[in-house]
C-alpha atoms as a PDB file:
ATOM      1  CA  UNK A   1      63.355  73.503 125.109  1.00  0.00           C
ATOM      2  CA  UNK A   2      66.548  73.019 123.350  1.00  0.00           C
ATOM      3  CA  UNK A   3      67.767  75.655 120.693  1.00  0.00           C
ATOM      4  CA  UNK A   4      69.014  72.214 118.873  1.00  0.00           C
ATOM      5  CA  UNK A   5      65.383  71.345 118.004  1.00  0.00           C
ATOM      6  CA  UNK A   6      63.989  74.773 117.106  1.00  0.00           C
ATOM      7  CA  UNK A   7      63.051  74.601 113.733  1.00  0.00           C
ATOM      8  CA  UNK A   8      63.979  78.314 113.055  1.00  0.00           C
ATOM      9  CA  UNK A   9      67.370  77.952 114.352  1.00  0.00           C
ATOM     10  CA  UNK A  10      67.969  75.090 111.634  1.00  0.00           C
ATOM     11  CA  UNK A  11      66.641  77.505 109.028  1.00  0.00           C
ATOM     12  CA  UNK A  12      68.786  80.001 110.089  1.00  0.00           C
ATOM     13  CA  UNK A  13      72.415  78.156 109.906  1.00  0.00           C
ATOM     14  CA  UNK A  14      70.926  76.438 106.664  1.00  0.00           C
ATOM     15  CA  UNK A  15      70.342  80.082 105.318  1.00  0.00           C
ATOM     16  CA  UNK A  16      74.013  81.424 106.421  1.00  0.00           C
ATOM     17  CA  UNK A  17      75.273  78.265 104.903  1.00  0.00           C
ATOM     18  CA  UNK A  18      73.932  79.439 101.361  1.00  0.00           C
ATOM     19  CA  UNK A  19      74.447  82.690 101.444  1.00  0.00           C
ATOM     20  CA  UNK A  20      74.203  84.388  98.540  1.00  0.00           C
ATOM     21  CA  UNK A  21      77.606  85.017  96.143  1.00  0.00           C
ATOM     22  CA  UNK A  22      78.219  89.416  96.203  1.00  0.00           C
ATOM     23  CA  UNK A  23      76.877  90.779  93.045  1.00  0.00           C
ATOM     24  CA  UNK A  24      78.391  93.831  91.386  1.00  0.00           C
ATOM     25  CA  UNK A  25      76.288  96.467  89.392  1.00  0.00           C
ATOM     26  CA  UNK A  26      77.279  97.518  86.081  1.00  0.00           C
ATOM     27  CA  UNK A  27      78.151 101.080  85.081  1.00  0.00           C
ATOM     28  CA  UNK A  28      78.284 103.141  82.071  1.00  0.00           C
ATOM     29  CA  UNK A  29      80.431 106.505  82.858  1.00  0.00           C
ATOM     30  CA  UNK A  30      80.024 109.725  81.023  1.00  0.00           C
ATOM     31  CA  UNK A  31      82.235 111.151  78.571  1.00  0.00           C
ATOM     32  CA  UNK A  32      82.325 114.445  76.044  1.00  0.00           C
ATOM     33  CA  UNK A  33      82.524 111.758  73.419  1.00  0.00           C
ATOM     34  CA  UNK A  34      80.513 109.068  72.825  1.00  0.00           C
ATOM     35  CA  UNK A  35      77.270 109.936  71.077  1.00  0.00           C
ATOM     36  CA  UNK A  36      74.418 109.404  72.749  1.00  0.00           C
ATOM     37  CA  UNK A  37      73.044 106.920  70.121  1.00  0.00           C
ATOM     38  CA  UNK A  38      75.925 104.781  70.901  1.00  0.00           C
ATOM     39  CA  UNK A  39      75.227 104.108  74.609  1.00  0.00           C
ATOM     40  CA  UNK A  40      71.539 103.753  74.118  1.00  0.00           C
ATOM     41  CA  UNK A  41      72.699 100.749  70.955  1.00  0.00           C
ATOM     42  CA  UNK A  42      74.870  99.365  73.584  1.00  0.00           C
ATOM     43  CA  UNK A  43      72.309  98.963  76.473  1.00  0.00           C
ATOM     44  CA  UNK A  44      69.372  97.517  74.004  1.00  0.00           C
ATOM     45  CA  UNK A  45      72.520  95.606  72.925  1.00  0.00           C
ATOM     46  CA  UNK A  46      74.463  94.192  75.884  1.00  0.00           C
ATOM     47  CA  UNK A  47      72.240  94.787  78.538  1.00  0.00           C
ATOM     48  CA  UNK A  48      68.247  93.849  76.916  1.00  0.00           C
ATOM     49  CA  UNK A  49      66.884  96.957  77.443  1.00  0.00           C
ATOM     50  CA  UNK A  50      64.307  98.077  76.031  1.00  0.00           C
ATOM     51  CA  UNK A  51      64.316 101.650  72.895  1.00  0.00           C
ATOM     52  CA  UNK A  52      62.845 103.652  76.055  1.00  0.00           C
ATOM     53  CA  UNK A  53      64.727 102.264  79.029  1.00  0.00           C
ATOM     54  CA  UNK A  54      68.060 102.547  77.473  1.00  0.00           C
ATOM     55  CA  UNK A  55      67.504 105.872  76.811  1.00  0.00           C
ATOM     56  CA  UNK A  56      66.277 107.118  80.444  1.00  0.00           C
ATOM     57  CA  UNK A  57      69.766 105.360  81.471  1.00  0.00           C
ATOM     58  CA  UNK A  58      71.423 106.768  79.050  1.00  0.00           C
ATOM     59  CA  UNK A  59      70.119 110.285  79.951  1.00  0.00           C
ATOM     60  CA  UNK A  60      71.401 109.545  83.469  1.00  0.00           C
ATOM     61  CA  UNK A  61      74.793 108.557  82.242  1.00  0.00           C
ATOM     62  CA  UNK A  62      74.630 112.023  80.549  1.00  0.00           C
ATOM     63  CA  UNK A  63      73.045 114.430  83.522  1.00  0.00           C
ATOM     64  CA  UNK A  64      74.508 112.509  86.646  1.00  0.00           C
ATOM     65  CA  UNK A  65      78.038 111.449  85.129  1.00  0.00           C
ATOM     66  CA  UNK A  66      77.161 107.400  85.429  1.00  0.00           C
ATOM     67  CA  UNK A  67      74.206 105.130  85.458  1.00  0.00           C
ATOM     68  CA  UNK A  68      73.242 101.600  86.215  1.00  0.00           C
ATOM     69  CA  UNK A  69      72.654  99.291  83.676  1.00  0.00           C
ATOM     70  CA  UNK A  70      72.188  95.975  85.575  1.00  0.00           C
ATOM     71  CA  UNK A  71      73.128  93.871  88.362  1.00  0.00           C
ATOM     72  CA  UNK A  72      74.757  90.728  88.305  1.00  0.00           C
ATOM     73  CA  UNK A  73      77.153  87.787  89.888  1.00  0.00           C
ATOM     74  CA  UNK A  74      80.709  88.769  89.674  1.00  0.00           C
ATOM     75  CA  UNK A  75      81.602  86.480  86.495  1.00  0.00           C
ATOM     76  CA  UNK A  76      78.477  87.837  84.179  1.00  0.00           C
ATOM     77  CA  UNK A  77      79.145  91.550  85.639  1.00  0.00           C
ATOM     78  CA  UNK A  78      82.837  91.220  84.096  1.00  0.00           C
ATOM     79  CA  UNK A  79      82.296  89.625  81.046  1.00  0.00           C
ATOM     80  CA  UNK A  80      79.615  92.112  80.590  1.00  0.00           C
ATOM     81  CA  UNK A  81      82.479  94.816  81.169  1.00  0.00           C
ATOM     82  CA  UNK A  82      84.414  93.470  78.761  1.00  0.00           C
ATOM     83  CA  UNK A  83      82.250  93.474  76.019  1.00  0.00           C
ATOM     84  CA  UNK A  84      80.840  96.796  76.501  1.00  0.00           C
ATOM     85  CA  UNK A  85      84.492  97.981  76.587  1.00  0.00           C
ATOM     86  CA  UNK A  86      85.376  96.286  73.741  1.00  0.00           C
ATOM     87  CA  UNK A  87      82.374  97.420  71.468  1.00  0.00           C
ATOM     88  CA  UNK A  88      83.286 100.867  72.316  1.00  0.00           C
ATOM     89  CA  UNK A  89      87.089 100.062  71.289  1.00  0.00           C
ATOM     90  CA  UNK A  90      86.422  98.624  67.561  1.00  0.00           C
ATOM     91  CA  UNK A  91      83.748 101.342  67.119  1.00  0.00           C
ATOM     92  CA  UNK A  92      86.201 104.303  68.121  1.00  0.00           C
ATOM     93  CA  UNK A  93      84.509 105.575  71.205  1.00  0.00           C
ATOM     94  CA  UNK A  94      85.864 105.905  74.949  1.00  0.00           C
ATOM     95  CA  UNK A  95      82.918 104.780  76.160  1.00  0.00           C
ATOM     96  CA  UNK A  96      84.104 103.560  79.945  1.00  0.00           C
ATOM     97  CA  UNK A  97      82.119 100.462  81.811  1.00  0.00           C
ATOM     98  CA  UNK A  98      83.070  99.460  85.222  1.00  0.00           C
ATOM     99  CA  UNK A  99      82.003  97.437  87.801  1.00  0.00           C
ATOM    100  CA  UNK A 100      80.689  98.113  91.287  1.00  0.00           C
ATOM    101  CA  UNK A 101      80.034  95.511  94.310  1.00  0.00           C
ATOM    102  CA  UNK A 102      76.710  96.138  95.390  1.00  0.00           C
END
């Protein structure tokens, strides 16, 4: 039989031919700054999380130095970044964001 007519063969050059664009997770970094309050306002805020989530992530940013607050395609991850940044900016606080390919 004839790779050419394998059905699973087809599937698989159809699948590497829509591959998936890299998606970058979004980071909050620590500081001996930025209240608390503030980061857990900016995840319900920028990132829909919820009073409780945001503040387990927030706690993270806090204990381990950085924490994830969502993953996303390249464009929304950077945007996202911006705004974070931003918010931080007109409210006084060196809140850092970043992004990381996953």
């Amino acid at each position: 039989m004839s790779s050419q007519n394998n059905p699973s063969t087809v599937l698989e050059s159809q699948a590497q031919k829509a591959k998936l664009p890299p998606m970058y997770q979004v980071v909050l970094l620590n500081d001996d700054y930025t209240p608390m309050e503030f980061v857990v306002i900016v995840l319900q805020k920028f990132f829909g999380k919820g009073r409780e989530q945001a503040t387990q992530i927030m706690l993270k940013v806090h204990r381990e130095g950085k924490g994830v607050c969502g993953v996303y395609p390249k464009d929304i991850a950077s945007t996202k970044v911006e705004m974070v940044c931003g918010f931080a900016k007109q409210h006084q606080h060196p809140l850092q964001c970043v992004m990381e390919e996953t």
